[in-house]
N, C-alpha and C. Protein backbone atom coordinates (compact mmCIF):
# COMPACT_ATOMS: atom_id res chain seq x y z
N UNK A 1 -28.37 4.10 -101.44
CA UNK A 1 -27.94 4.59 -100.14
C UNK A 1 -27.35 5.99 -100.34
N UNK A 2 -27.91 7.19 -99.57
CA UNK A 2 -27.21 8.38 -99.63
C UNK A 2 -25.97 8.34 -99.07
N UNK A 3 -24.94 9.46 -99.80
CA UNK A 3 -23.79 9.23 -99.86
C UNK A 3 -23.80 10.37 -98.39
N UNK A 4 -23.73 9.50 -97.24
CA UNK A 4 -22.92 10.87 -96.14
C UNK A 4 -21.67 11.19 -95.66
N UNK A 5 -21.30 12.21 -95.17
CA UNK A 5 -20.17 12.53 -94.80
C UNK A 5 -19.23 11.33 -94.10
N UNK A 6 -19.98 10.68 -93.31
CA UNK A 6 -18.94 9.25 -93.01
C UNK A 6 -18.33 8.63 -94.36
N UNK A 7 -19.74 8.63 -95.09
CA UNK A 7 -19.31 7.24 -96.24
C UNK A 7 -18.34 8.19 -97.02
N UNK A 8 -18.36 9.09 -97.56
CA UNK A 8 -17.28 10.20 -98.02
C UNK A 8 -15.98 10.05 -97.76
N UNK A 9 -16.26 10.05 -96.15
CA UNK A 9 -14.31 10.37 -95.57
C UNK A 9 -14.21 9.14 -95.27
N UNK A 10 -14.57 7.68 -95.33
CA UNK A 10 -14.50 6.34 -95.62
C UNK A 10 -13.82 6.31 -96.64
N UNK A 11 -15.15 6.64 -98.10
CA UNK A 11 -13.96 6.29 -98.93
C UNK A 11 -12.80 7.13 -99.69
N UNK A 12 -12.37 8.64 -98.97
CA UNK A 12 -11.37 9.30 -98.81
C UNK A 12 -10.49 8.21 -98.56
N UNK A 13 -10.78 7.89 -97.05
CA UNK A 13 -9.39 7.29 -96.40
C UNK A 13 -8.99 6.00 -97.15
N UNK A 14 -9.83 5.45 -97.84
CA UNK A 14 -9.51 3.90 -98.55
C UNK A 14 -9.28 3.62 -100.19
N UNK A 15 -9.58 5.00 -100.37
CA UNK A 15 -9.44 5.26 -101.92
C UNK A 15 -10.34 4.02 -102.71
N UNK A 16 -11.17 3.93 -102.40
CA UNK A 16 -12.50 2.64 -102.60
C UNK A 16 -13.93 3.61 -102.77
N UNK A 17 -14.56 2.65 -103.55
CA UNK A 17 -15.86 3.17 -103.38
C UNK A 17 -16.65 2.67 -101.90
N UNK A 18 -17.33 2.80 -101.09
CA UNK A 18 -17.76 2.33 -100.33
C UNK A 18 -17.91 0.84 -100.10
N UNK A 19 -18.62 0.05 -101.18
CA UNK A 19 -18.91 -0.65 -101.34
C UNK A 19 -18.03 -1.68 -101.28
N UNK A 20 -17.15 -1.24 -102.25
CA UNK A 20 -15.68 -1.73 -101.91
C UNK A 20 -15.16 -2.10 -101.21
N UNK A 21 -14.94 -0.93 -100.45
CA UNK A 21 -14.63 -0.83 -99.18
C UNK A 21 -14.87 -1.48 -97.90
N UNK A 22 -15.94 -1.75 -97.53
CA UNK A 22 -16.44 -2.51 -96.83
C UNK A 22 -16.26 -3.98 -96.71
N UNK A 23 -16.68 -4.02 -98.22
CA UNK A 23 -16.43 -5.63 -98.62
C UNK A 23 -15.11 -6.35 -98.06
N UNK A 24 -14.11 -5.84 -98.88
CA UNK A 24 -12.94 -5.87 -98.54
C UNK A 24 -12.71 -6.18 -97.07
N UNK A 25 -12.52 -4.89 -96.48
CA UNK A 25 -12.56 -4.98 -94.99
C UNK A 25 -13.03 -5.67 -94.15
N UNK A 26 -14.23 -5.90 -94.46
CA UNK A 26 -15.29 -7.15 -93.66
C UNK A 26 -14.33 -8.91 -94.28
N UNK A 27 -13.97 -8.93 -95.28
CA UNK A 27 -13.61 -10.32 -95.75
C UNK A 27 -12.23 -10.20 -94.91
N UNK A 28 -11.12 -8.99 -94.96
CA UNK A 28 -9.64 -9.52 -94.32
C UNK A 28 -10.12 -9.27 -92.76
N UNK A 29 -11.01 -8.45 -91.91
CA UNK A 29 -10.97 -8.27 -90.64
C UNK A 29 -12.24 -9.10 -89.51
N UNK A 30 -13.55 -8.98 -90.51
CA UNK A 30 -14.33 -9.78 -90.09
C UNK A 30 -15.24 -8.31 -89.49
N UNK A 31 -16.29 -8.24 -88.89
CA UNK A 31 -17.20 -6.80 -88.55
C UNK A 31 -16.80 -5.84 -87.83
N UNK A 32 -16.66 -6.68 -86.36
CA UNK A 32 -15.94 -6.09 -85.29
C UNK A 32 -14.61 -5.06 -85.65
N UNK A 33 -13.54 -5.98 -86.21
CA UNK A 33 -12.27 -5.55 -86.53
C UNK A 33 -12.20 -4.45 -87.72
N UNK A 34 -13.14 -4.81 -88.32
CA UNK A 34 -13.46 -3.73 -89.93
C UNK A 34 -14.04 -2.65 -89.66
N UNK A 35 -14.90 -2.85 -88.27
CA UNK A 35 -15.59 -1.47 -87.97
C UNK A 35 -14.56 -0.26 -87.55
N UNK A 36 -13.58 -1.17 -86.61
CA UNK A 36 -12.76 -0.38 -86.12
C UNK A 36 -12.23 0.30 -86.96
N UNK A 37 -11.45 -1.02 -87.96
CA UNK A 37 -10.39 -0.06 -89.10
C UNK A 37 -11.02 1.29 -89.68
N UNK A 38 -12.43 0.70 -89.80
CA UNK A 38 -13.05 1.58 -90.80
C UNK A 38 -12.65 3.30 -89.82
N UNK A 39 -13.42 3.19 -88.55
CA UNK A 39 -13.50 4.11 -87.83
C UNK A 39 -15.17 4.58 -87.47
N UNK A 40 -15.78 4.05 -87.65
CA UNK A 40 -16.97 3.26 -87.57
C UNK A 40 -17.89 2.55 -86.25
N UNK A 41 -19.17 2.67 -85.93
CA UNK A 41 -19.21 1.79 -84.98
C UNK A 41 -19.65 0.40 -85.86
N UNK A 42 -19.82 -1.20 -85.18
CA UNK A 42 -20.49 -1.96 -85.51
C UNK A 42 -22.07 -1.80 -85.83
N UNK A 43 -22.71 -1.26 -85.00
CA UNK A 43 -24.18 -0.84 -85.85
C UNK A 43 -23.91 0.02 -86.83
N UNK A 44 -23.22 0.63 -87.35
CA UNK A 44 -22.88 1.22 -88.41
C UNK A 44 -22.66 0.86 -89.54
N UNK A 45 -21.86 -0.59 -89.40
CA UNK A 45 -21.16 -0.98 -90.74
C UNK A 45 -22.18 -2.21 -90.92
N UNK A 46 -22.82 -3.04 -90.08
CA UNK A 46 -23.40 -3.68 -89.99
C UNK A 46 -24.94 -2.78 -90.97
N UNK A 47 -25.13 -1.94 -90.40
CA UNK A 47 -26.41 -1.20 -91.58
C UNK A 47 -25.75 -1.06 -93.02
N UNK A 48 -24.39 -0.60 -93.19
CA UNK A 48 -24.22 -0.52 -94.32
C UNK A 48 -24.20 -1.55 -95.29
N UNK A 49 -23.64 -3.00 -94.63
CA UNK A 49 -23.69 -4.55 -95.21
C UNK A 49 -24.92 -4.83 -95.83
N UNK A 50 -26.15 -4.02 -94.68
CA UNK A 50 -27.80 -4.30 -95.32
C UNK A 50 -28.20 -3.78 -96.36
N UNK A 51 -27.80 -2.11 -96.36
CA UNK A 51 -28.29 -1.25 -97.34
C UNK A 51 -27.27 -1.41 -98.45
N UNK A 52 -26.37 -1.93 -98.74
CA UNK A 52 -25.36 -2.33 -99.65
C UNK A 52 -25.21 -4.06 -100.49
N UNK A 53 -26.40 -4.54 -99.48
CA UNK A 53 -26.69 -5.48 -100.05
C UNK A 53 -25.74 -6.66 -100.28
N UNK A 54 -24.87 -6.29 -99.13
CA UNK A 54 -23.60 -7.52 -98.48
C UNK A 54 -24.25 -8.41 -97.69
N UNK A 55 -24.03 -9.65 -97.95
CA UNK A 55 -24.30 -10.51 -96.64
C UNK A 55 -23.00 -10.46 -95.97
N UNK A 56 -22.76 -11.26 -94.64
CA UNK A 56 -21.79 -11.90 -94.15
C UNK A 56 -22.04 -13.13 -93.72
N UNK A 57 -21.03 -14.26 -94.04
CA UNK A 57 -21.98 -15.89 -93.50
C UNK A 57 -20.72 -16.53 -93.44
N UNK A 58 -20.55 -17.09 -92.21
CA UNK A 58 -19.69 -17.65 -91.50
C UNK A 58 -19.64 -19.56 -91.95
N UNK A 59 -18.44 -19.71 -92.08
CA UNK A 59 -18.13 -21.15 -92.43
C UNK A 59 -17.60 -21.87 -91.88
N UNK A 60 -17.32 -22.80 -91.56
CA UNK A 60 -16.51 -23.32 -90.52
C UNK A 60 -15.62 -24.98 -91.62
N UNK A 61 -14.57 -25.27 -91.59
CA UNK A 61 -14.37 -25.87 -92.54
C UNK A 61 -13.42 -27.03 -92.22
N UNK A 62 -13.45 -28.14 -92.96
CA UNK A 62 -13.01 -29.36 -92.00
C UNK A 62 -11.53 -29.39 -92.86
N UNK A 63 -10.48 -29.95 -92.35
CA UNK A 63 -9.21 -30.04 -93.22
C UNK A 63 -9.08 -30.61 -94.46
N UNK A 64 -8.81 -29.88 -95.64
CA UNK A 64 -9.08 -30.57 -96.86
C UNK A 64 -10.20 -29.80 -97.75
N UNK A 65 -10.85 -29.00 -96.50
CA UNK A 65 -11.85 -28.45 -97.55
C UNK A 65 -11.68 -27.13 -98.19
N UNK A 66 -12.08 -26.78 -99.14
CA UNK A 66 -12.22 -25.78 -99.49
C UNK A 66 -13.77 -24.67 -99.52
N UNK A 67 -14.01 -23.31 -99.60
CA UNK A 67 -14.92 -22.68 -100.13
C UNK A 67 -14.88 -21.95 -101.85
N UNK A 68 -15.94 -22.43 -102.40
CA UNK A 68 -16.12 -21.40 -103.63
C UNK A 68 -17.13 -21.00 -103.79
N UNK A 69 -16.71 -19.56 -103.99
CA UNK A 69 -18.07 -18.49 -104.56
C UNK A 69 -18.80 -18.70 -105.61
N UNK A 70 -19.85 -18.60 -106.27
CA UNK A 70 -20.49 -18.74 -107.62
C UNK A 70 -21.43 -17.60 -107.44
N UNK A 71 -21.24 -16.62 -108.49
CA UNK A 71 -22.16 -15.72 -108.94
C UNK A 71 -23.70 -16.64 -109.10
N UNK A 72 -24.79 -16.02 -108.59
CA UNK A 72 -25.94 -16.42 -109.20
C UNK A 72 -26.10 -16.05 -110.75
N UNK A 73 -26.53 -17.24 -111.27
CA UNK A 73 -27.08 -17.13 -112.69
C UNK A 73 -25.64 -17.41 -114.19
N UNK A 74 -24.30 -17.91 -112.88
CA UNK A 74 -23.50 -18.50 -113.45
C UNK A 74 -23.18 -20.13 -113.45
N UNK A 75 -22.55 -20.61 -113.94
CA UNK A 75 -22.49 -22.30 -114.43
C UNK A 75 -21.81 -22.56 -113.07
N UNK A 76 -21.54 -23.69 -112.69
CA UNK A 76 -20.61 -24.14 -112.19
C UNK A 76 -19.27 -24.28 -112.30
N UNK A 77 -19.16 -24.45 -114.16
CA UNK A 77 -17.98 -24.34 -115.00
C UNK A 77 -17.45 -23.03 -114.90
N UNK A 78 -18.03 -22.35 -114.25
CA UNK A 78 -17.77 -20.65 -114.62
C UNK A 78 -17.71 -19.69 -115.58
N UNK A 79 -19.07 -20.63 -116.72
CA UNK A 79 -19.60 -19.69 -117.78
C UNK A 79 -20.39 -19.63 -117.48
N UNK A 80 -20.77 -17.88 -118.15
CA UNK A 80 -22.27 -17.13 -117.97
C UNK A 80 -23.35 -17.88 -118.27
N UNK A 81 -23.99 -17.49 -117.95
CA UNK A 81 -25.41 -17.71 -118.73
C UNK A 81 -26.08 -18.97 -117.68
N UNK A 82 -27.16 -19.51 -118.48
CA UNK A 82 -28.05 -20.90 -117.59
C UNK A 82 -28.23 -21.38 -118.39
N UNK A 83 -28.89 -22.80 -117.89
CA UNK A 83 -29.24 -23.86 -118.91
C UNK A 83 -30.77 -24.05 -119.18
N UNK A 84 -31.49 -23.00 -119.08
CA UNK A 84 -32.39 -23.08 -119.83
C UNK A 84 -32.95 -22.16 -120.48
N UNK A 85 -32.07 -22.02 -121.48
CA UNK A 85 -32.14 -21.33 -122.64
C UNK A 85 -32.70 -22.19 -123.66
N UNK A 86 -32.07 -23.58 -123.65
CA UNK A 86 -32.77 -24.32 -125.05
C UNK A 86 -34.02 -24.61 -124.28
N UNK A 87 -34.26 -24.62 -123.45
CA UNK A 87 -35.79 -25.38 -122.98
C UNK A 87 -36.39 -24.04 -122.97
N UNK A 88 -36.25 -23.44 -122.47
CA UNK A 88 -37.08 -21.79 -123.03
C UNK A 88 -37.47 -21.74 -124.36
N UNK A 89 -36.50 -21.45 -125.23
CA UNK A 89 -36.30 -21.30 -126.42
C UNK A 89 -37.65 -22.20 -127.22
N UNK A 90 -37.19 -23.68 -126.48
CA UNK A 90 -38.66 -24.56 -127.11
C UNK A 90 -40.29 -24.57 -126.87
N UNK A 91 -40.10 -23.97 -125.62
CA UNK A 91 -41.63 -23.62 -125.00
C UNK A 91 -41.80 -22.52 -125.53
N UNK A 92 -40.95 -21.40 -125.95
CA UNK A 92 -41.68 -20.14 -126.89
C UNK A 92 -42.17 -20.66 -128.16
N UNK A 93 -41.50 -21.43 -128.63
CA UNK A 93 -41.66 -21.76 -129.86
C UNK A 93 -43.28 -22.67 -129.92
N UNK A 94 -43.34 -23.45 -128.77
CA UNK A 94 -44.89 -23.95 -128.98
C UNK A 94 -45.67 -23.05 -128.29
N UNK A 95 -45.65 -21.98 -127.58
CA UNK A 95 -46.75 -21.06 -127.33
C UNK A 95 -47.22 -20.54 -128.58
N UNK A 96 -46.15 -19.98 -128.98
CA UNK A 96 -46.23 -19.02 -130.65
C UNK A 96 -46.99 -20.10 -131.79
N UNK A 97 -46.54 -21.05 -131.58
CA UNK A 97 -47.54 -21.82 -132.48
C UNK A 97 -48.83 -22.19 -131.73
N UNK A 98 -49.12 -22.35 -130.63
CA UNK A 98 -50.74 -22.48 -130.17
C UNK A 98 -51.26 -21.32 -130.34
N UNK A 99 -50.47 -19.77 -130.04
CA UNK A 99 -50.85 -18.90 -130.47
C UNK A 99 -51.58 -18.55 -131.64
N UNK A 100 -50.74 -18.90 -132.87
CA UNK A 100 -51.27 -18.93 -134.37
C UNK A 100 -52.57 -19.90 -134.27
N UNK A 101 -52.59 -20.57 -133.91
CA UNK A 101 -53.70 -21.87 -134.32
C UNK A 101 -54.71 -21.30 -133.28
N UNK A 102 -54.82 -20.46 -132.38
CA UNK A 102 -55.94 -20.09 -131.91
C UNK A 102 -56.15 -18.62 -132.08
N UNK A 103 -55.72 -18.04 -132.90
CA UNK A 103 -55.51 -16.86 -133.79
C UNK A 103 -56.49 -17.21 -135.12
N UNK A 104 -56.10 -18.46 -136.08
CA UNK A 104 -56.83 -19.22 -136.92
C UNK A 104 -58.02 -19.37 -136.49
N UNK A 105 -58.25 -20.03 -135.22
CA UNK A 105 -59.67 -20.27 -135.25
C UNK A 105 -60.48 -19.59 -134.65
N UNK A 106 -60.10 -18.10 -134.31
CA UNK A 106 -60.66 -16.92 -134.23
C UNK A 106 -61.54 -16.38 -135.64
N UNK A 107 -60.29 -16.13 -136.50
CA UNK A 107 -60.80 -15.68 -137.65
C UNK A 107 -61.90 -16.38 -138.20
């Protein structure tokens, strides 16, 4: 996203990178209210959520419940990585060997 004079004196006024910025704002005010703060219209900040690659998604939540975030491509436990690494790991290992054996019966 080119950096314009809005997004500039945005993140002048918030001492944030844009991105930041937004985020933030949109999570304590919600669009409407964030646009304002921002100084902003709503089609405005609303394009920037797109081209910034923010969603916004509304929850509604029963007493008792909670929400949690999870990075894609993190555990549940909240370690990196995925679990199929050993099952990867084993299907390379028999390609590379069908590989060789039809490598062999090339020669």
């Amino acid at each position: 996203m080119r950096r314009t004079r809005l997004i500039r004196e945005v993140e002048r006024r918030t001492g944030l990178p844009i991105k930041a910025a937004v985020r933030r704002t949109v999570q304590e005010l919600g669009v409407a209210k964030g646009a304002q703060a921002l100084g902003i219209s709503k089609a405005t900040l609303s394009y920037w959520l797109v081209a910034l690659g923010l969603r916004v998604e509304r929850v509604v939540l029963d007493v008792g419940e909670d929400v949690r975030i999870v990075r894609r491509g993190s555990r549940a436990d909240g370690s990196e990585g995925d679990d199929d690494g050993p099952r990867l790991a084993d299907r390379l290992r028999d390609l590379e060997e069908r590989l060789e054996r039809l490598e062999g019966v090339r020669d």
